[in-house]
Protein backbone atom coordinates (compact mmCIF):
# COMPACT_ATOMS: atom_id res chain seq x y z
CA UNK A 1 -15.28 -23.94 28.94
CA UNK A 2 -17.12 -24.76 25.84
CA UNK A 3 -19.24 -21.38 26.42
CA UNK A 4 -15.74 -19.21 26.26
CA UNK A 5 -15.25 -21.58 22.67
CA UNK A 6 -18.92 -20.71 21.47
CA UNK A 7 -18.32 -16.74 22.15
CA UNK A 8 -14.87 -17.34 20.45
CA UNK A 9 -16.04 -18.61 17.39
CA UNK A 10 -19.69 -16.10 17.56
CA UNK A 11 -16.37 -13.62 18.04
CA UNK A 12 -14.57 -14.67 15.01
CA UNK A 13 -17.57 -15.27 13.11
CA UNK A 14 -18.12 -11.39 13.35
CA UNK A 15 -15.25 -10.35 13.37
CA UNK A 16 -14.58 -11.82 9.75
CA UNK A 17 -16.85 -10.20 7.62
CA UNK A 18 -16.12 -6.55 9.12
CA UNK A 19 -12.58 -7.20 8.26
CA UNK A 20 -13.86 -8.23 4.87
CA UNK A 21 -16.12 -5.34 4.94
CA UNK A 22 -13.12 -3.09 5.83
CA UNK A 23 -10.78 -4.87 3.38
CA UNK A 24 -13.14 -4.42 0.09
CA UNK A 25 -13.98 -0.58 1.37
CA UNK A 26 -9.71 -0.34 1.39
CA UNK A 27 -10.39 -1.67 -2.57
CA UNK A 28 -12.41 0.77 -3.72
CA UNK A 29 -10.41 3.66 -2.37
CA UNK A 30 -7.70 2.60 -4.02
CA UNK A 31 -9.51 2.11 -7.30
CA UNK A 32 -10.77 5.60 -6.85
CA UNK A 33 -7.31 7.25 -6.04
CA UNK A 34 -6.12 5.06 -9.33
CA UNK A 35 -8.40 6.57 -11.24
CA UNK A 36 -8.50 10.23 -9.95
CA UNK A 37 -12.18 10.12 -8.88
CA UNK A 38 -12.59 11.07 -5.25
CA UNK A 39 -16.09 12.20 -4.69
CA UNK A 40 -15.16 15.17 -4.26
CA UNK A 41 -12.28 14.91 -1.61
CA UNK A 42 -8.88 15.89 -1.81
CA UNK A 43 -6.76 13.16 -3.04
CA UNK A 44 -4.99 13.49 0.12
CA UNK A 45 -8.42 13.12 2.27
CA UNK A 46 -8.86 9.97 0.79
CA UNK A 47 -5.16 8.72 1.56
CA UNK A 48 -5.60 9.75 4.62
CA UNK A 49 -8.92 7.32 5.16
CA UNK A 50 -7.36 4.89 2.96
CA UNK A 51 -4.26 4.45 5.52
CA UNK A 52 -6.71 4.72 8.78
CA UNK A 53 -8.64 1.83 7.20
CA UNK A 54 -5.75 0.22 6.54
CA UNK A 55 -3.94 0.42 9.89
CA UNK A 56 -7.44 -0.18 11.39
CA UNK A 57 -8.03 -3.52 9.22
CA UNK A 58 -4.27 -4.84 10.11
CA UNK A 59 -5.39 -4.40 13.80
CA UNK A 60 -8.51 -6.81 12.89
CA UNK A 61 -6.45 -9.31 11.77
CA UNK A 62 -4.34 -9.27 14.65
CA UNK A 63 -7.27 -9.58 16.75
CA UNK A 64 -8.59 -12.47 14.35
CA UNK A 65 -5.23 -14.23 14.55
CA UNK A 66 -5.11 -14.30 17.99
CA UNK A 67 -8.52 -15.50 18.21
CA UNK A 68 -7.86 -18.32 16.34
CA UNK A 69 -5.04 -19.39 18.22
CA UNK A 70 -6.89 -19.25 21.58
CA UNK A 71 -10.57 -19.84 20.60
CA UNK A 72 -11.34 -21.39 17.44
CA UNK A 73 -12.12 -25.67 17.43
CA UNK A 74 -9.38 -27.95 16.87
CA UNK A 75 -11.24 -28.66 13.52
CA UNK A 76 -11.78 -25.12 12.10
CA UNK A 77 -8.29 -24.00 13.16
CA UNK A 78 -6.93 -24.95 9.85
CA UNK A 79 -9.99 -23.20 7.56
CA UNK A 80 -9.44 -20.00 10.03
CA UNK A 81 -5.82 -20.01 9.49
CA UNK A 82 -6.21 -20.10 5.70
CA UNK A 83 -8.72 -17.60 5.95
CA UNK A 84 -6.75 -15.43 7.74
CA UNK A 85 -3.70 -15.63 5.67
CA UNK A 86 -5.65 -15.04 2.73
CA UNK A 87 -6.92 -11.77 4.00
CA UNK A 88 -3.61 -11.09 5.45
CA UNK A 89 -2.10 -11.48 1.79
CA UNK A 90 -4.70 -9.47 -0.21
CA UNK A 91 -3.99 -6.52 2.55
CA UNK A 92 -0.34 -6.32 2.45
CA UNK A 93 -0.85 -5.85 -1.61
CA UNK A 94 -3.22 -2.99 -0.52
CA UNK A 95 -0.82 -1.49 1.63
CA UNK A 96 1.88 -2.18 -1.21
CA UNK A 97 -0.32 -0.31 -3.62
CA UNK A 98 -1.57 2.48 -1.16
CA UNK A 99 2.07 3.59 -0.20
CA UNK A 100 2.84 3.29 -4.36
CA UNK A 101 0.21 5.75 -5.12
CA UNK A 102 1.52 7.82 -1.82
CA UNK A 103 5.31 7.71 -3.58
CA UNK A 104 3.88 8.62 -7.31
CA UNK A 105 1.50 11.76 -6.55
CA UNK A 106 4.38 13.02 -4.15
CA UNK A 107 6.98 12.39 -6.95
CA UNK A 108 4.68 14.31 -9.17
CA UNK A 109 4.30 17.13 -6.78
CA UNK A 110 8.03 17.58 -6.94
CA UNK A 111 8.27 16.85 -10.60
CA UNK A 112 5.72 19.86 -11.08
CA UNK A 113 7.40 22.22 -8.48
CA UNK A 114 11.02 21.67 -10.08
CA UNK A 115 9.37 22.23 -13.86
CA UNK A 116 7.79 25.60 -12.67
CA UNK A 117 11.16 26.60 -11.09
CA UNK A 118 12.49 25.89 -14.30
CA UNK A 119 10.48 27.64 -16.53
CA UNK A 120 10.58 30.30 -14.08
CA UNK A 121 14.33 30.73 -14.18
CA UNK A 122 13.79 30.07 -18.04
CA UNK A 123 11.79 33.04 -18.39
CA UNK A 124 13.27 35.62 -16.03
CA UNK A 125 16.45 34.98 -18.33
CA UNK A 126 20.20 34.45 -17.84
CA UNK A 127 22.63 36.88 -17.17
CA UNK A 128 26.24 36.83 -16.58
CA UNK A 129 26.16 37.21 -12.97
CA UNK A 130 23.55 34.61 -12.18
CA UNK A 131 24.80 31.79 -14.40
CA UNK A 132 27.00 29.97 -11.02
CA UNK A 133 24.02 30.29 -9.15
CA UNK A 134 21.69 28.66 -11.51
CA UNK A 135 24.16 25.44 -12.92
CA UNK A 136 24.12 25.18 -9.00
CA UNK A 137 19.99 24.56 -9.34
CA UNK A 138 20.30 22.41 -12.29
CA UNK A 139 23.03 20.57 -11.04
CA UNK A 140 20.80 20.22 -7.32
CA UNK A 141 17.20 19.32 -9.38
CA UNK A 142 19.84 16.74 -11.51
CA UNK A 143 20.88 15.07 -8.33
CA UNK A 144 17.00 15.31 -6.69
CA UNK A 145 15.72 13.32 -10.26
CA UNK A 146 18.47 10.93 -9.37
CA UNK A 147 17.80 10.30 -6.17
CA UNK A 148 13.92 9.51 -7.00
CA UNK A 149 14.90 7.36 -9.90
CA UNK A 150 17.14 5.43 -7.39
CA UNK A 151 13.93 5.48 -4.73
CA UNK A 152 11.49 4.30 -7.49
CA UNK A 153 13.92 1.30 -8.59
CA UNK A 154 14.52 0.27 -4.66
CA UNK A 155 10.44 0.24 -4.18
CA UNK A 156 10.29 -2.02 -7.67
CA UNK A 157 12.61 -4.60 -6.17
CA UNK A 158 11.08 -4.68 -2.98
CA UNK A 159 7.73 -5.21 -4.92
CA UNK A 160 9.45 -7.86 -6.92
CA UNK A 161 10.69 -9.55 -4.02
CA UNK A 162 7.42 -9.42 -2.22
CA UNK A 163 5.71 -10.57 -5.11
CA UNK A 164 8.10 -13.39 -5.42
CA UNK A 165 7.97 -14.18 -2.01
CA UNK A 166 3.65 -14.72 -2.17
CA UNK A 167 4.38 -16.71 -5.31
CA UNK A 168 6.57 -18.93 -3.26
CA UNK A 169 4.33 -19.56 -0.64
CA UNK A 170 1.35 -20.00 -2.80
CA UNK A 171 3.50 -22.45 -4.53
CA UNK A 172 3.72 -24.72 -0.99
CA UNK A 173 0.17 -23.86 0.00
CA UNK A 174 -0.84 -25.24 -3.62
CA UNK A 175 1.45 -28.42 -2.92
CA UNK A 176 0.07 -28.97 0.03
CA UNK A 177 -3.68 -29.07 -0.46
């Protein structure tokens, strides 16, 4: 039995850093999406990696946890378990950020499309019998704007609460040491 511990910790022990690997390669996508430099890829190529590393590090941790629940000495438990949630915490602000970067470049994309329909219609001109049809867009691309500002407020408070939430428990962990 105290092999199947030794592999379990020689497990975890490797295990760790490729999640920490994974974790800091997650950071520097999302400083270059922030920043617009992506080496030249699309800005969607690198979303796309940015998400599979992502799901692919929150997979880790599961693994990780689970290893420390079944493997890990009665005296590293706790130091694994901190560990852990550390890693856990810094990834679900990645995720928080990835999926915020997601929501602004697709707001944008939408922003541009409606202001090119605009100036469109703008240029072809007004007349008579198209004037219905086109308060009908504005009124449409008015409700759209809404609906995104009501989106964009919705993600906020969920970021608030999250936030909030981590502050909280940082607060006990702080407490408690």
């Amino acid at each position: 039995m105290h092999a199947g511990m030794g592999h379990g910790r020689q497990t975890l022990d490797s295990l760790y850093p490729q999640a920490r690997k994974l974790q800091f390669e997650l950071k520097m996508q999302m400083s270059y999406l922030d920043s617009g430099r992506t080496g030249g890829k699309t800005d969607a190529e690198l979303q796309a990696e940015a998400r599979g590393n992502l799901s692919t590090l929150e997979q880790l941790l599961w693994q990780l946890d689970s290893l420390v629940q079944t493997n890990a000495k009665p005296t590293e438990k706790d130091t694994w378990t901190k560990r852990l949630q550390q890693l856990r915490s810094e990834t679900h602000a990645l995720g928080s950020t990835l999926e915020q970067h997601i929501y602004s470049v697709n707001r944008r994309a939408v922003e541009a499309r409606e202001r090119e329909s605009l100036m469109s219609r703008r240029n072809a001109g007004f007349d008579s019998g198209n004037g219905a049809m086109y308060a009908a867009q504005e009124s449409e691309s008015l409700q759209r704007s809404s609906q995104m500002v009501s989106d964009l407020t919705s993600l906020s408070q969920s970021i608030l609460g999250d936030l909030g939430e981590q502050r909280n428990r940082m607060k006990v962990r702080v407490s408690t040491v």
